[in-house]
C-alpha atoms as a PDB file:
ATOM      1  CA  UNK A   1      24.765  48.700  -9.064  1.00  0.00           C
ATOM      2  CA  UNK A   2      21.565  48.871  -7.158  1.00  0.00           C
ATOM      3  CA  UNK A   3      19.690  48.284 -10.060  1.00  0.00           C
ATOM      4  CA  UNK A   4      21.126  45.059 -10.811  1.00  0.00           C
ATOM      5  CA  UNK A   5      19.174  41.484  -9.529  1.00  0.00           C
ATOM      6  CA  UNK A   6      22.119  39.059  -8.487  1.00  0.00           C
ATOM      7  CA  UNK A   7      20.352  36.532  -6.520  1.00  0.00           C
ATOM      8  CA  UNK A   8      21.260  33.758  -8.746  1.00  0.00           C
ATOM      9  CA  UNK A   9      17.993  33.358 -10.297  1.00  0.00           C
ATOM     10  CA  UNK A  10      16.047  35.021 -12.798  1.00  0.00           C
ATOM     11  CA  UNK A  11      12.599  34.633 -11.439  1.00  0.00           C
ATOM     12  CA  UNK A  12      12.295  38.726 -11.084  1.00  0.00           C
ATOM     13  CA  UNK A  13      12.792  38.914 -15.176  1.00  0.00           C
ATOM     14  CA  UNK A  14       9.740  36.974 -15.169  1.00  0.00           C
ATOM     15  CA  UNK A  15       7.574  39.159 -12.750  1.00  0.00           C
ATOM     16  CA  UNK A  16       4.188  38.567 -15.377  1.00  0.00           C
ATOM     17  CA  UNK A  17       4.364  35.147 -14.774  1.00  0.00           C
ATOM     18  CA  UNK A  18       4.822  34.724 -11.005  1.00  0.00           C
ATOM     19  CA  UNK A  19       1.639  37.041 -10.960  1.00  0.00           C
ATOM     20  CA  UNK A  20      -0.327  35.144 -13.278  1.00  0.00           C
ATOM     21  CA  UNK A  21       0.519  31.977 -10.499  1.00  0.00           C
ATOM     22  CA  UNK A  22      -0.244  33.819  -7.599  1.00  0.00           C
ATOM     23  CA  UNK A  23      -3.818  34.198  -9.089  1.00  0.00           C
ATOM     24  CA  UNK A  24      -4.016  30.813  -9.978  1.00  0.00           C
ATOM     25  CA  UNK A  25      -3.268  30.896 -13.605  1.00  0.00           C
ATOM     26  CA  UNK A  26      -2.184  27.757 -15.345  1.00  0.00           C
ATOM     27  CA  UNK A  27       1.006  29.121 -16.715  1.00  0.00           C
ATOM     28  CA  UNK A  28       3.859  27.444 -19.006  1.00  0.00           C
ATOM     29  CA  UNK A  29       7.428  26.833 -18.480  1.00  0.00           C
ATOM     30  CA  UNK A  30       9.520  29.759 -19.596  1.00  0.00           C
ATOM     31  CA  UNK A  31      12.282  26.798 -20.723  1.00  0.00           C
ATOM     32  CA  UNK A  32      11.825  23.227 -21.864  1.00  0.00           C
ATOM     33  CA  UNK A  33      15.014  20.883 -21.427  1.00  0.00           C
ATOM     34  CA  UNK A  34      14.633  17.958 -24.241  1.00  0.00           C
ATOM     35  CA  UNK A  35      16.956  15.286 -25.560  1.00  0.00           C
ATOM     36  CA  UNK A  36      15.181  14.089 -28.544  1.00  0.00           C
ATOM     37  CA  UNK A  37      17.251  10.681 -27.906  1.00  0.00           C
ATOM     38  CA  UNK A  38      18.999   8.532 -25.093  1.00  0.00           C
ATOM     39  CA  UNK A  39      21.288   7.420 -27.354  1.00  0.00           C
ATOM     40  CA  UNK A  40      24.719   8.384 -27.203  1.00  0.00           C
ATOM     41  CA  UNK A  41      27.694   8.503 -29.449  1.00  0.00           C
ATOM     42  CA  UNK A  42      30.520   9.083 -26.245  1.00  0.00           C
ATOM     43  CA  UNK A  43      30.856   7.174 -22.731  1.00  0.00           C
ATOM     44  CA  UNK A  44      31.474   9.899 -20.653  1.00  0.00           C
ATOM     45  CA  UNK A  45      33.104   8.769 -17.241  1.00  0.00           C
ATOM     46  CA  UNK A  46      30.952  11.374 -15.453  1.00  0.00           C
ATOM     47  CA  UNK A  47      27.630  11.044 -17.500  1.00  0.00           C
ATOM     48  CA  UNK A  48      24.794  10.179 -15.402  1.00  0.00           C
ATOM     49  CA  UNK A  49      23.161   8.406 -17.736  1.00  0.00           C
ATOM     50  CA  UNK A  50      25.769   5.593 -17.642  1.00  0.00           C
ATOM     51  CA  UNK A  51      24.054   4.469 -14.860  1.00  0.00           C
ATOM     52  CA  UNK A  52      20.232   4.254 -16.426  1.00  0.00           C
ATOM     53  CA  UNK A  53      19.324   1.930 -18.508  1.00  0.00           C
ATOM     54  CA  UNK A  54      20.000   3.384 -22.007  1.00  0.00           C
ATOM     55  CA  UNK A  55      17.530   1.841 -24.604  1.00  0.00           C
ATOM     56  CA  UNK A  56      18.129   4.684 -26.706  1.00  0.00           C
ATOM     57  CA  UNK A  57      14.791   5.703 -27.520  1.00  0.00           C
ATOM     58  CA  UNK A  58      14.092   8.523 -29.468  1.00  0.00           C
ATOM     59  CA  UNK A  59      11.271  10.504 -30.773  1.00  0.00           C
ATOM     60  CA  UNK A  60      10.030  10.401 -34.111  1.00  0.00           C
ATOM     61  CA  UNK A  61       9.655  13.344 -36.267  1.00  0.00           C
ATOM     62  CA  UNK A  62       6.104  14.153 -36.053  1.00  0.00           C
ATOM     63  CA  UNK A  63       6.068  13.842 -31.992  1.00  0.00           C
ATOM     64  CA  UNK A  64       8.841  16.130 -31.929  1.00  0.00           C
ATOM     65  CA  UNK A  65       7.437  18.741 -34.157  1.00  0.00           C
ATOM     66  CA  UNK A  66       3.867  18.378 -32.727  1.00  0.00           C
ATOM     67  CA  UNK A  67       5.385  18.925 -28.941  1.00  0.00           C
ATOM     68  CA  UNK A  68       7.627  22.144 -30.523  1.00  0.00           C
ATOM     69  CA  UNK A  69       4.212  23.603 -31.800  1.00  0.00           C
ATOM     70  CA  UNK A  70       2.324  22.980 -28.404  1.00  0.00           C
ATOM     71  CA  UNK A  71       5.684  24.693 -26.907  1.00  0.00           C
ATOM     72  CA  UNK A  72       4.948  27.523 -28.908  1.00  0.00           C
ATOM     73  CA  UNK A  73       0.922  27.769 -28.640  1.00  0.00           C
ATOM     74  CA  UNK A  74       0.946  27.399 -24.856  1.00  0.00           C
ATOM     75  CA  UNK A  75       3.175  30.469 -24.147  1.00  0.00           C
ATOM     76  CA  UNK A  76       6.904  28.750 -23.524  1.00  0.00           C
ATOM     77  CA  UNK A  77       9.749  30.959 -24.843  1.00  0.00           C
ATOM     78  CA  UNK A  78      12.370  28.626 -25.139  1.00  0.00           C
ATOM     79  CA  UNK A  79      13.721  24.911 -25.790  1.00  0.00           C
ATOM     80  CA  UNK A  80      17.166  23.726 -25.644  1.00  0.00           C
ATOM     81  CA  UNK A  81      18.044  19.962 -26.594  1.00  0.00           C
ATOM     82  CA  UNK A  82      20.446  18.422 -24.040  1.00  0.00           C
ATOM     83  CA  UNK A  83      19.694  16.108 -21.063  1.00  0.00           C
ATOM     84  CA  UNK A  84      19.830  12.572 -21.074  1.00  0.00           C
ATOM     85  CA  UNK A  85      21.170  11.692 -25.079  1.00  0.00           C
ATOM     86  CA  UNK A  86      23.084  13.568 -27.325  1.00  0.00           C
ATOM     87  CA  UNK A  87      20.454  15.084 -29.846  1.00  0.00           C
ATOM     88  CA  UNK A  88      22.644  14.915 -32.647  1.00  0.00           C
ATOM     89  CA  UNK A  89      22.606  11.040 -33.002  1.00  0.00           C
ATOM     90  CA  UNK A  90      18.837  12.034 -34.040  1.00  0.00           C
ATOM     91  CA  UNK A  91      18.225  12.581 -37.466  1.00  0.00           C
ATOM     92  CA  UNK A  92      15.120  15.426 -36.937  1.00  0.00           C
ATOM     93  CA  UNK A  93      17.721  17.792 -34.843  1.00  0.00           C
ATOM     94  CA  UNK A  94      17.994  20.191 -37.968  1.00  0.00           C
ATOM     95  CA  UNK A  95      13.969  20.140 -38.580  1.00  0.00           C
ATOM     96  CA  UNK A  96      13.432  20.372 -35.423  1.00  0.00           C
ATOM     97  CA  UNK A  97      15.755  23.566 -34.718  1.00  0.00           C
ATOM     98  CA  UNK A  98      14.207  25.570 -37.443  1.00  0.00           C
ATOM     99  CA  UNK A  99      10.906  24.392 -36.915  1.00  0.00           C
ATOM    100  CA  UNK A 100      10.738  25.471 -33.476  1.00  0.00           C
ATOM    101  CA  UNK A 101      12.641  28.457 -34.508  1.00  0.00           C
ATOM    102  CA  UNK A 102       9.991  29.278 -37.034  1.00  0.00           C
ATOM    103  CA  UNK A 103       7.498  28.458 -34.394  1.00  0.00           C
ATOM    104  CA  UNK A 104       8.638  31.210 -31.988  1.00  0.00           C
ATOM    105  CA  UNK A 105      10.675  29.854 -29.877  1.00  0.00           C
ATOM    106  CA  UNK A 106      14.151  30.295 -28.693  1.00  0.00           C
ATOM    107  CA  UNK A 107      16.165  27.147 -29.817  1.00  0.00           C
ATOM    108  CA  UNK A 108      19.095  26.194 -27.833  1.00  0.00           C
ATOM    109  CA  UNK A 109      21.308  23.015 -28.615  1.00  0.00           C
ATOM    110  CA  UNK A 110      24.205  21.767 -25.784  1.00  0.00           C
ATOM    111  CA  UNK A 111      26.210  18.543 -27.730  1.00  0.00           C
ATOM    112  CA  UNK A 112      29.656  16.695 -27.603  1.00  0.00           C
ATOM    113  CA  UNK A 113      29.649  17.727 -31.125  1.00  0.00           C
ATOM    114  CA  UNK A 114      31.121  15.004 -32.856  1.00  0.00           C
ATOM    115  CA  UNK A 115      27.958  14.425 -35.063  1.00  0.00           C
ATOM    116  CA  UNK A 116      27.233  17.779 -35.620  1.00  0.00           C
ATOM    117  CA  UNK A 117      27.204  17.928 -39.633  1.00  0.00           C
ATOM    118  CA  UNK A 118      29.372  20.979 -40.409  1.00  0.00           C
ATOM    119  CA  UNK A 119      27.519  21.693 -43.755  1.00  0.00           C
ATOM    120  CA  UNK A 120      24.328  22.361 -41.768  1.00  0.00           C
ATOM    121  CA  UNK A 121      25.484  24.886 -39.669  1.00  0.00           C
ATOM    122  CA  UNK A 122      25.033  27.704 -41.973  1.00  0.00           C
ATOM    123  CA  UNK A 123      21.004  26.337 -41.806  1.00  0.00           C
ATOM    124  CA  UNK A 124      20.963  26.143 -38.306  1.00  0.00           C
ATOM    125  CA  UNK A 125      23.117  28.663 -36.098  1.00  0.00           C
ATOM    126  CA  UNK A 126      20.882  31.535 -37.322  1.00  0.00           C
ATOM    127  CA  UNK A 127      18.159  29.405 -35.375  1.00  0.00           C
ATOM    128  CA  UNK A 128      19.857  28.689 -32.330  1.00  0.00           C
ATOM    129  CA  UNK A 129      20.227  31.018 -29.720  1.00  0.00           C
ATOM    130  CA  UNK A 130      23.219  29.265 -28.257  1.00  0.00           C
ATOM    131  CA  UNK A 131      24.990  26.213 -29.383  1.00  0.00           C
ATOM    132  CA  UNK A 132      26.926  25.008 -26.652  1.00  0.00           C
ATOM    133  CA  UNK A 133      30.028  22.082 -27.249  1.00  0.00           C
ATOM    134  CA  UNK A 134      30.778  19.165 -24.069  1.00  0.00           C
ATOM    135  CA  UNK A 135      34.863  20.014 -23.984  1.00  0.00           C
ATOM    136  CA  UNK A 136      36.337  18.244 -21.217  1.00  0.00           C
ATOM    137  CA  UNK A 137      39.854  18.072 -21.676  1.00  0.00           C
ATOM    138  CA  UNK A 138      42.181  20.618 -23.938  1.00  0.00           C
ATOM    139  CA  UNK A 139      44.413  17.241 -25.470  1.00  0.00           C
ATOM    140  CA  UNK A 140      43.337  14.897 -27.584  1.00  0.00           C
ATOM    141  CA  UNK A 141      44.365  11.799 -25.627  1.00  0.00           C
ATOM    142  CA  UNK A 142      42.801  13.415 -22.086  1.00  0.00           C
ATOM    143  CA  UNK A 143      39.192  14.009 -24.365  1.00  0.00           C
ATOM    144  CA  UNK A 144      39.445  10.913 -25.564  1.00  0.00           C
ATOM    145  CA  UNK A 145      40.157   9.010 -22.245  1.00  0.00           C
ATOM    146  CA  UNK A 146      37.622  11.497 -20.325  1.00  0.00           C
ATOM    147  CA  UNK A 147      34.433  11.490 -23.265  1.00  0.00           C
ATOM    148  CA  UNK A 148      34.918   7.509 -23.955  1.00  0.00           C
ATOM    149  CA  UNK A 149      35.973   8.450 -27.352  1.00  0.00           C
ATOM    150  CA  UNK A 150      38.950   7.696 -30.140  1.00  0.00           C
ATOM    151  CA  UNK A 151      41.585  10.866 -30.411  1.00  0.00           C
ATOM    152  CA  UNK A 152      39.913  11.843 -33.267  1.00  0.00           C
ATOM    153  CA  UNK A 153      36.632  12.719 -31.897  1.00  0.00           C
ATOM    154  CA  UNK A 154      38.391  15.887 -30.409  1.00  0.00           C
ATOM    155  CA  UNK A 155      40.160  16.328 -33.903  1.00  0.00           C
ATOM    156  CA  UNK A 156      36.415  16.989 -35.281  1.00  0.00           C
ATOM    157  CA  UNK A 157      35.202  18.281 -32.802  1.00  0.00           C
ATOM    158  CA  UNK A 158      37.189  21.083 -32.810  1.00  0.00           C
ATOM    159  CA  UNK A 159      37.279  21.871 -36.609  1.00  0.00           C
ATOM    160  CA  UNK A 160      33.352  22.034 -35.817  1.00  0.00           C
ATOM    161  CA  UNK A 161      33.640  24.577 -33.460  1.00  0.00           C
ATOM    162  CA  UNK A 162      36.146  26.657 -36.120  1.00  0.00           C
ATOM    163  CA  UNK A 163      33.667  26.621 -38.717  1.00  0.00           C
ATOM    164  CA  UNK A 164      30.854  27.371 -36.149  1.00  0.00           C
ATOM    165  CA  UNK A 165      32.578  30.843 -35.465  1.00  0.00           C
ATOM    166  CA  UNK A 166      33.439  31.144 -39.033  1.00  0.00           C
ATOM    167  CA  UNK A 167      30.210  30.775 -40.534  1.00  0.00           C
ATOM    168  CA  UNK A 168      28.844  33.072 -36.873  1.00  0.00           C
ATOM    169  CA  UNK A 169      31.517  35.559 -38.474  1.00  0.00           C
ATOM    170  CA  UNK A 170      30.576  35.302 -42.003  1.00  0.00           C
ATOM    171  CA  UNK A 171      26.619  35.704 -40.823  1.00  0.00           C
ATOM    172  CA  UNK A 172      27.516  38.897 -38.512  1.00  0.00           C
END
């Protein structure tokens, strides 16, 4: 067990990096946190971001692609779309996931789910590196009440998720 790090952070996986700033090197993020919108398609009761202002911008294609590129040439490892929207209300999510996973980079995508299009899975789990679904209640009425949502939002959600681990299955 000695050999193990649990402090709670993963700065020692990283030791290249913490040397390169000790000497002054300008050096990159190792993880970029994006939501390529503000917009939302749930009203979470807990959601932080019912208390901005939500003008639900969103970036357009080529911006997102250009930043996934500089990502890539400037040495981070990793981008994962959640924060402040739900990236799935934008329609570059699936360009953007396989460019940035043909850039390099490790793609990473936390959603509610509801407008995740189950026929592009097969395209983009091989990309991702972890899809992660917002499930805050295990009943339809308690998801619905909690995310902000109709009943049926859980309903698709979770047929989402079964044909995420099918087609994870089916891929090996």
């Amino acid at each position: 067990m000695e050999h193990l790090i649990l402090d709670g952070h993963k700065l020692a996986w990283h030791r290249d990096r913490v040397e390169a700033w000790l000497r002054g090197e300008h050096i990159a993020p190792i993880t970029i946190d994006c939501a390529l919108t503000r917009k939302c398609s749930y009203r979470c009761v807990y959601c932080y971001g019912q208390l901005q202002a939500n003008d639900e911008k969103k970036m357009t294609r080529e911006v997102i692609l250009r930043f996934l590129d500089d990502a890539a040439e400037i040495g981070v490892k990793a981008v994962s779309f959640v924060s402040d929207g739900e990236s799935t209300c934008s329609p570059h999510l699936y360009d953007a996931i396989l460019h940035g996973r043909a850039a390099g980079l490790n793609m990473a995508l936390g959603t509610n789910g509801f407008l995740l299009r189950d026929d592009r899975l097969t395209d983009i789990l091989p990309a991702l590196t972890y899809l992660r679904f917002n499930i805050s209640a295990a009943t339809p009425a308690r998801y619905a009440e909690i995310h902000g949502c109709g009943e049926h939002c859980y309903h698709k959600v979770m047929q989402t998720i079964r044909e995420a681990v099918r087609i994870k299955h089916a891929l090996g």
